[in-house]
Protein backbone atom coordinates (compact mmCIF):
# COMPACT_ATOMS: atom_id res chain seq x y z
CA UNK A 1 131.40 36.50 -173.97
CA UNK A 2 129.07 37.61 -177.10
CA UNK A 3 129.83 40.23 -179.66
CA UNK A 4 127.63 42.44 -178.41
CA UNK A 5 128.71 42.04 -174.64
CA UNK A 6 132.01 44.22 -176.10
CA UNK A 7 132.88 47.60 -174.59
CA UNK A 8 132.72 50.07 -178.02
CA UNK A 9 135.26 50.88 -179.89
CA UNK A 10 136.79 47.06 -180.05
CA UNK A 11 138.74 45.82 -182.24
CA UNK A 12 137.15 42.87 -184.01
CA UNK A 13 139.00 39.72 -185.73
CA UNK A 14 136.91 37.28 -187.72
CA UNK A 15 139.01 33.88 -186.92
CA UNK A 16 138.08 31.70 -189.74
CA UNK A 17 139.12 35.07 -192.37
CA UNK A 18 142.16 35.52 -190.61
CA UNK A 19 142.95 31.79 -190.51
CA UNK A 20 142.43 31.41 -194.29
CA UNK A 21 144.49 35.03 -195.03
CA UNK A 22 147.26 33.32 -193.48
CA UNK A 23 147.35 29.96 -195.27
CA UNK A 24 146.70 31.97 -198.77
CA UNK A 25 149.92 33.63 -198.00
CA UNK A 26 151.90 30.95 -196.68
CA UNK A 27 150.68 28.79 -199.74
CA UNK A 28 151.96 31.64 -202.27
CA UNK A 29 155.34 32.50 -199.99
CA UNK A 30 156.17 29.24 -197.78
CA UNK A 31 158.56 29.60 -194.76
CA UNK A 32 161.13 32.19 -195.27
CA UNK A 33 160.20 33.35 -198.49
CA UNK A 34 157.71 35.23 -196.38
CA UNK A 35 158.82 38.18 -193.51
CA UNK A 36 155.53 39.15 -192.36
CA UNK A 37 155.72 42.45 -191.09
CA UNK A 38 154.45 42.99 -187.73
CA UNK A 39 153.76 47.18 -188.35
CA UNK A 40 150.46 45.91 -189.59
CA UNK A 41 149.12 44.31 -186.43
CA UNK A 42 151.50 44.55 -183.55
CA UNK A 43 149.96 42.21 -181.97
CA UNK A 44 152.67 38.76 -180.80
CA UNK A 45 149.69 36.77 -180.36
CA UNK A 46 149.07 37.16 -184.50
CA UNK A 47 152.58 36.93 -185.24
CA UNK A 48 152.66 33.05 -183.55
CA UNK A 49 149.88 32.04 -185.74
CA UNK A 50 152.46 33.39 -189.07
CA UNK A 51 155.00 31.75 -187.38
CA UNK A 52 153.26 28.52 -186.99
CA UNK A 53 152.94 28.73 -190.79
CA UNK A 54 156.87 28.52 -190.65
CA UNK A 55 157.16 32.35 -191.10
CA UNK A 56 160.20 31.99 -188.33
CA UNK A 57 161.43 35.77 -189.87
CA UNK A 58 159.82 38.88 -189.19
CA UNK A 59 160.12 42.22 -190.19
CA UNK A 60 159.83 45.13 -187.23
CA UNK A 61 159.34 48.93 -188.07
CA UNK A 62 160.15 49.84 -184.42
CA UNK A 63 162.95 48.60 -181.60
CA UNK A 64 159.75 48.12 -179.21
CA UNK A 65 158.42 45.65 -181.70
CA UNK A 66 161.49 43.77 -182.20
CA UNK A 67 161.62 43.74 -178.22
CA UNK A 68 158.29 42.06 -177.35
CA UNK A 69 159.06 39.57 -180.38
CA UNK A 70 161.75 38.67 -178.81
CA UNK A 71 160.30 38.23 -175.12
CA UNK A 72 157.10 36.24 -176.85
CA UNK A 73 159.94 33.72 -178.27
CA UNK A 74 159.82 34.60 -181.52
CA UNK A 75 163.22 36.54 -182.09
CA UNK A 76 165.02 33.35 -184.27
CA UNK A 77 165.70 36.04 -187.08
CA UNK A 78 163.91 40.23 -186.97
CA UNK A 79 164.37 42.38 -189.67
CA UNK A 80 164.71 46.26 -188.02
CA UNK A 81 163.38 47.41 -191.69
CA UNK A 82 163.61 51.17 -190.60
CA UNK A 83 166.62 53.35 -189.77
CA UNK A 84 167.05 53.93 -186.11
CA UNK A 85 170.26 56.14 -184.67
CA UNK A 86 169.92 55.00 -181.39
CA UNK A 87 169.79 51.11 -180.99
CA UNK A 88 171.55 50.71 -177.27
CA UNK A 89 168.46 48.86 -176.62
CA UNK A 90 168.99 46.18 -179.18
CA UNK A 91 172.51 45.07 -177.76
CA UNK A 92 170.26 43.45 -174.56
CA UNK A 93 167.91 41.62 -177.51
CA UNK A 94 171.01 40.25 -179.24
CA UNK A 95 172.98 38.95 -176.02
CA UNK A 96 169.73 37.17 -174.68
CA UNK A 97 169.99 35.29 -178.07
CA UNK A 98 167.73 36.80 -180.51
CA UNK A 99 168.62 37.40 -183.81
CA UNK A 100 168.43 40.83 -184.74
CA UNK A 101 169.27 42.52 -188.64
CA UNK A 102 168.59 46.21 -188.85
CA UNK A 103 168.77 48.29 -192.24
CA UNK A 104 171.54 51.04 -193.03
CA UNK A 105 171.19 53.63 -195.64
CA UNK A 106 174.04 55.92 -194.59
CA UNK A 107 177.17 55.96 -192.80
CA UNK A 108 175.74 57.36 -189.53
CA UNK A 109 173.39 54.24 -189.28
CA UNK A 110 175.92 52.22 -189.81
CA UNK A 111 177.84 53.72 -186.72
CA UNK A 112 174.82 53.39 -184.90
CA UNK A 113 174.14 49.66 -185.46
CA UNK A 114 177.49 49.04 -184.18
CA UNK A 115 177.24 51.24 -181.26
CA UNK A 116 174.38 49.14 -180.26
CA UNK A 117 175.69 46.15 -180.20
CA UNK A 118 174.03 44.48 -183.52
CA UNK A 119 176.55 42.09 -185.67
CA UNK A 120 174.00 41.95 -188.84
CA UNK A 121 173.09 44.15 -191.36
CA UNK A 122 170.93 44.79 -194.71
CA UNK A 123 171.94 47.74 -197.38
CA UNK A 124 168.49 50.06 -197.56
CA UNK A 125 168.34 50.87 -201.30
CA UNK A 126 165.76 53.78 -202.32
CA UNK A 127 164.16 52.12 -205.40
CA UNK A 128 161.77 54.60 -206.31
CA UNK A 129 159.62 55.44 -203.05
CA UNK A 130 161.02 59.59 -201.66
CA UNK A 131 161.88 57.95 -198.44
CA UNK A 132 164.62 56.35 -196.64
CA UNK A 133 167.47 54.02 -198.70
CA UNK A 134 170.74 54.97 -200.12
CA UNK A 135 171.17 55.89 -203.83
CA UNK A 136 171.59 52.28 -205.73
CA UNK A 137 175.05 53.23 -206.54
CA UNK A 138 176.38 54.08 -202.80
CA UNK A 139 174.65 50.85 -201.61
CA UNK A 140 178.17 48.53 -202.55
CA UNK A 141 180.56 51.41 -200.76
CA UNK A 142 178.15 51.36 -197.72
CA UNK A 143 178.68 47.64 -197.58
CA UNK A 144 182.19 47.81 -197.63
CA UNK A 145 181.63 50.23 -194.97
CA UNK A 146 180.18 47.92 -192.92
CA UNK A 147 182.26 45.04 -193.61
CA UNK A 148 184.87 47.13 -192.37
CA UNK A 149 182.94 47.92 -189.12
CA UNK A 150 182.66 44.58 -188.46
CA UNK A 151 179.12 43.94 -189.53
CA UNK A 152 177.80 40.82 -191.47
CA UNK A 153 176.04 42.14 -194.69
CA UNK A 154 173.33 39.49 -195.45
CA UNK A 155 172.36 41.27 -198.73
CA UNK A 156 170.30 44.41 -199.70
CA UNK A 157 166.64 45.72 -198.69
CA UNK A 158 164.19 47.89 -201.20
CA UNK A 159 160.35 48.82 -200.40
CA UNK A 160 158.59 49.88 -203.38
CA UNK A 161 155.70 51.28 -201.52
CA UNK A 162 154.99 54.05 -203.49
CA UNK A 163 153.65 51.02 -205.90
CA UNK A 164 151.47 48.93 -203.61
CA UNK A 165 148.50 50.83 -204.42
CA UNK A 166 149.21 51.20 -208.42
CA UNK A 167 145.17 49.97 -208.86
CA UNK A 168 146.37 48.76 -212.66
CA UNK A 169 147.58 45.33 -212.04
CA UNK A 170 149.54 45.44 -214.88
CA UNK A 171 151.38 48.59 -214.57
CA UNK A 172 151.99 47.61 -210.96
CA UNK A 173 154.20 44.79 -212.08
CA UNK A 174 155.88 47.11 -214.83
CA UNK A 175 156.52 49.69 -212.34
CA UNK A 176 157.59 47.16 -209.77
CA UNK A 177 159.97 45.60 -212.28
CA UNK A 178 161.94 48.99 -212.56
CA UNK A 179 162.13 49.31 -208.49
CA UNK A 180 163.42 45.79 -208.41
CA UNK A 181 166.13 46.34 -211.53
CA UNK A 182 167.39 48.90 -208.83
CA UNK A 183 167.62 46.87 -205.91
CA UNK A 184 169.28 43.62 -208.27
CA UNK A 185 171.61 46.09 -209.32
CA UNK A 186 172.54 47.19 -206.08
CA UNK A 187 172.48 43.58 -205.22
CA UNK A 188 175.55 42.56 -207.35
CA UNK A 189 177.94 45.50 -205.27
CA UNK A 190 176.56 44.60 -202.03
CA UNK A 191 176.49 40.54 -202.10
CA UNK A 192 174.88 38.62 -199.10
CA UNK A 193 172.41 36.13 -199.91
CA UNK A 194 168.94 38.71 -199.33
CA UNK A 195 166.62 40.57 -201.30
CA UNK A 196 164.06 41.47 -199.03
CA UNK A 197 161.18 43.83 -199.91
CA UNK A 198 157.34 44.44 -201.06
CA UNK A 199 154.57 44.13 -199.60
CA UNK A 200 150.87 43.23 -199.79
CA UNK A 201 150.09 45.14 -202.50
CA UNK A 202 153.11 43.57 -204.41
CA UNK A 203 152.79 39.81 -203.55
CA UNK A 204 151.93 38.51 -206.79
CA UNK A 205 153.82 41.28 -209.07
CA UNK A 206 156.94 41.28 -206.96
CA UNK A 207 159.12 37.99 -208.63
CA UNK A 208 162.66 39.35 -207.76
CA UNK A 209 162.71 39.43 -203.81
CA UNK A 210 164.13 36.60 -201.86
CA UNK A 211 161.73 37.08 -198.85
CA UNK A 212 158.38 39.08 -199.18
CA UNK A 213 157.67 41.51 -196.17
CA UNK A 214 153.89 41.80 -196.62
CA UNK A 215 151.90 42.49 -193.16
CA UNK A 216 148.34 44.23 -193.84
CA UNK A 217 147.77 40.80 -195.80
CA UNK A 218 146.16 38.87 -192.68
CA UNK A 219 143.77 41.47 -191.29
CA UNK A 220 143.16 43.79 -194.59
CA UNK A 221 141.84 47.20 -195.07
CA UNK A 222 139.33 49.15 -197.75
CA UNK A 223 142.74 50.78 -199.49
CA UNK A 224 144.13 47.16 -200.34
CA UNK A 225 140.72 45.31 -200.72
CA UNK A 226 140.35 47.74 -203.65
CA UNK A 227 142.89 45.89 -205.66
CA UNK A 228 141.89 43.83 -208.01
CA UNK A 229 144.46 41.01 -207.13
CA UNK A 230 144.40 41.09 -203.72
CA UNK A 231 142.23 38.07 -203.19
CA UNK A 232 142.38 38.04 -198.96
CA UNK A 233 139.37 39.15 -197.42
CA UNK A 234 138.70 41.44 -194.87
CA UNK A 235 139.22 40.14 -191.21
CA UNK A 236 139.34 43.22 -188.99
CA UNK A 237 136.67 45.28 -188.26
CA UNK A 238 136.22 48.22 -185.32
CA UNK A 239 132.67 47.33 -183.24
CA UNK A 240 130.73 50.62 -182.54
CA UNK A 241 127.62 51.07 -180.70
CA UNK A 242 124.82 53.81 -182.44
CA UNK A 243 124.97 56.39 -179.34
CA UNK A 244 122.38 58.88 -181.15
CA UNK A 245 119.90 58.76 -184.50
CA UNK A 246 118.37 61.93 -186.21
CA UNK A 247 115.24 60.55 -187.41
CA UNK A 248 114.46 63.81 -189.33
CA UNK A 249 117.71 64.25 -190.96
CA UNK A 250 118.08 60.93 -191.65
CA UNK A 251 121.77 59.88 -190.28
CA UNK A 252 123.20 57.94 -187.07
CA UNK A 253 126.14 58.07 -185.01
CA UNK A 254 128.36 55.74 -183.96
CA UNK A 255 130.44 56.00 -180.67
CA UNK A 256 134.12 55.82 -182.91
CA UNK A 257 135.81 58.11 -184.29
CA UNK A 258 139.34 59.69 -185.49
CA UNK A 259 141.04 58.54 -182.54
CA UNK A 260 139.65 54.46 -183.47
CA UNK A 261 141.17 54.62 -187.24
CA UNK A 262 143.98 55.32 -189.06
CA UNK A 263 142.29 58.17 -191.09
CA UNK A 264 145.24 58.89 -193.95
CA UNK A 265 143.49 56.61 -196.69
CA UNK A 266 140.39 58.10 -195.74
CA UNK A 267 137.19 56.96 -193.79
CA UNK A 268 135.92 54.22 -193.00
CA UNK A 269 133.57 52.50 -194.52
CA UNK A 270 130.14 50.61 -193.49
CA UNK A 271 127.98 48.35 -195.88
CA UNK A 272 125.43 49.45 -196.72
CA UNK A 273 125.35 53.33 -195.41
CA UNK A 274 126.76 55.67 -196.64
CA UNK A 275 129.72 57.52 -193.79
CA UNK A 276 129.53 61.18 -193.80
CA UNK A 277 132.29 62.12 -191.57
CA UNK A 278 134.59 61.24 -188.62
CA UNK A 279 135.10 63.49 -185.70
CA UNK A 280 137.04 62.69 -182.14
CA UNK A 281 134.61 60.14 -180.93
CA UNK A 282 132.35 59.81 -183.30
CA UNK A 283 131.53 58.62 -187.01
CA UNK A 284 128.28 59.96 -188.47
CA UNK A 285 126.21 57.58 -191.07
CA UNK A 286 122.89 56.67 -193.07
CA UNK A 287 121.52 53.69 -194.37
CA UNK A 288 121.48 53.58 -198.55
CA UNK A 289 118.50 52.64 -200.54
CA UNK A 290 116.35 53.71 -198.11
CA UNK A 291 116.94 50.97 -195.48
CA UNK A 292 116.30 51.97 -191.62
CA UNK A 293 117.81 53.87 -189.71
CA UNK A 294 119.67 52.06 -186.91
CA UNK A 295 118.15 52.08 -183.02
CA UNK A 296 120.35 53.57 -180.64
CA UNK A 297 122.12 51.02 -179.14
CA UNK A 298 122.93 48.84 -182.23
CA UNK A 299 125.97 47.41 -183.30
CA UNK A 300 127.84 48.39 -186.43
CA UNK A 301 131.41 46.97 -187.76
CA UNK A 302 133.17 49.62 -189.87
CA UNK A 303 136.12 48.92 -192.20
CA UNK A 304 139.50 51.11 -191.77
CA UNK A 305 140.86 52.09 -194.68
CA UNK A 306 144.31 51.86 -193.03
CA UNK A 307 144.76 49.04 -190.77
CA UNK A 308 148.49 49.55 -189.55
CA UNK A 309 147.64 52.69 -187.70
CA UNK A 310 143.90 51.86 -186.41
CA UNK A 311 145.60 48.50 -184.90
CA UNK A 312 148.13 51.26 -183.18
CA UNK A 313 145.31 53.02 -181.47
CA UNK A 314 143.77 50.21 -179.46
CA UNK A 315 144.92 48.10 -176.71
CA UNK A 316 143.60 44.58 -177.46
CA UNK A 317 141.64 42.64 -180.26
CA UNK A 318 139.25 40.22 -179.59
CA UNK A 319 139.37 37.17 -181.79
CA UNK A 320 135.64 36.18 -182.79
CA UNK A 321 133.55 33.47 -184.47
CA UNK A 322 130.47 34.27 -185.46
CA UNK A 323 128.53 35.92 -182.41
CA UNK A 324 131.47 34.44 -180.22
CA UNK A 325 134.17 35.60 -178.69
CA UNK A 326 136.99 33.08 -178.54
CA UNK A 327 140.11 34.78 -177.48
CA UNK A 328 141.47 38.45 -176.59
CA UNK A 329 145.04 39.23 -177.70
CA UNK A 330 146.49 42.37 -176.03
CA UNK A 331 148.16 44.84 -179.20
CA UNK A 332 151.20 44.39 -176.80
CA UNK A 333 153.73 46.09 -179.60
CA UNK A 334 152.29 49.67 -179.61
CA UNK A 335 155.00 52.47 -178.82
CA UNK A 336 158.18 52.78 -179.48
């Protein structure tokens, strides 16, 4: 199949970008000092090529993800990263021999991780970002907690991701300094051998974590290709097809819309024109510097801005080389 032989809106995966994403990343963070996070792509099929890297961790943001890692093989140790209160469906994952670690911020987490049947746990410290994780200084009393339980603690988890897109390099790494005094603090009440956190954004200004859980990293996005030291180019586009062209007005249309993009970082974006706006089905564009308009039936590739929830919108991706298509992976993690 060619490129353009794709039924619009596709999700599009440049192989060779991906490919050297991937071996950037596992150069920087080899093994397990890297937990890619599968949020970014849910896809199993991209998570084998991480852990071919020797990425044998991963971090899950949902029980559904941690499920089909498990059924693809790939359960040797997953990171639960998010608090869930109702985890009966994890005790099945653990007895068929996966690995499975979920993160407690509170008390009735903790009660629910033992209620479902999981044996390992991480302390969730908030360091800085108004979400979930327990004050630093409850984190050592929660542990206890859990010891008590019955629980392994293997050590602490902190996301600064209210830093990842600081666009100052410099004060990212100041700011991320103060978010990881927090969780090294914590740390020293909690013990376990852990300090799992940042992301993307973070990879180079993050030195305190023992394992980096950076996802968006192998398929990119506009709002973390605008960092200056973020060197990993943009692998995922979404293939449209120009369904209409207003000659006198001057602007196209392409046949995706709000329901092909995670919208919350803003538009997309397509070199060279110049995107006006995003309805259901539809995203509305004209050339720049007064290049031609597009024929109807052309093929654009726009850039999300967000790619963890624009890969949660489609079904498959098709893996491409050129003009080529060279493989189809179904985005078999989607739901919950």
């Amino acid at each position: 199949m060619r490129l353009g032989e794709l039924p619009t809106p596709a999700l599009v995966v440049d192989r060779g970008a991906l490919e050297r994403n991937l071996d950037t990343m596992a150069g920087a963070w080899p093994a397990r000092r890297l937990r890619p996070h599968v949020k970014a792509h849910k896809t199993s099929g991209l998570a084998r090529l991480q852990a071919d890297r020797g990425h044998v961790g991963f971090t899950c943001a949902t029980i559904r993800e941690v499920e089909v890692m498990a059924a693809a093989g790939l359960g040797e140790d997953l990171l639960l990263a998010n608090e869930v209160l109702d985890m009966r469906r994890l005790a099945a994952v653990v007895d068929a021999g996966s690995r499975v670690t979920v993160a407690v911020d509170s008390d009735a987490v903790l009660q629910a991780a033992v209620a479902g049947g999981v044996r390992e746990v991480l302390i969730d410290v908030n360091v800085g970002l108004p979400r979930c994780g327990c004050p630093p200084e409850d984190a050592g009393r929660l542990a206890d907690a859990a010891r008590t339980a019955g629980l392994e603690v293997r050590g602490v988890m902190g996301y600064e991701g209210h830093l990842m897109l600081v666009a100052d390099p410099a004060e990212r790494r100041l700011k991320t300094a103060g978010a990881m005094d927090l969780l090294l603090r914590a740390s020293a009440d909690v013990g376990g051998d852990i300090l799992s956190g940042g992301g993307t954004g973070t990879w180079r200004t993050n030195t305190a974590v023992t394992e980096l859980q950076a996802g968006s990293y192998a398929l990119m996005d506009t709002a973390y290709a605008a960092q200056d030291d973020v060197p990993f180019e943009q692998a995922l586009t979404v293939l449209a097809t120009v369904v209409s062209v207003n000659g006198s007005t001057g602007y196209a249309v392409a046949d995706a819309g709000l329901k092909a993009f995670g919208m919350d970082h803003g538009n997309p974006t397509l070199p060279g024109s110049s995107v006006w706006y995003c309805s259901d089905e539809h995203t509305v564009f004209s050339p720049e510097d007064g290049a031609p308009l597009p024929a109807i039936g052309d093929r654009v590739r726009l850039v999300p801005a967000h790619i963890d929830p624009t890969c949660a919108m489609h079904e498959r991706m098709w893996l491409v080389e050129g003009e080529e298509v060279v493989d189809c992976w179904p985005v078999d993690m989607r739901g919950w």
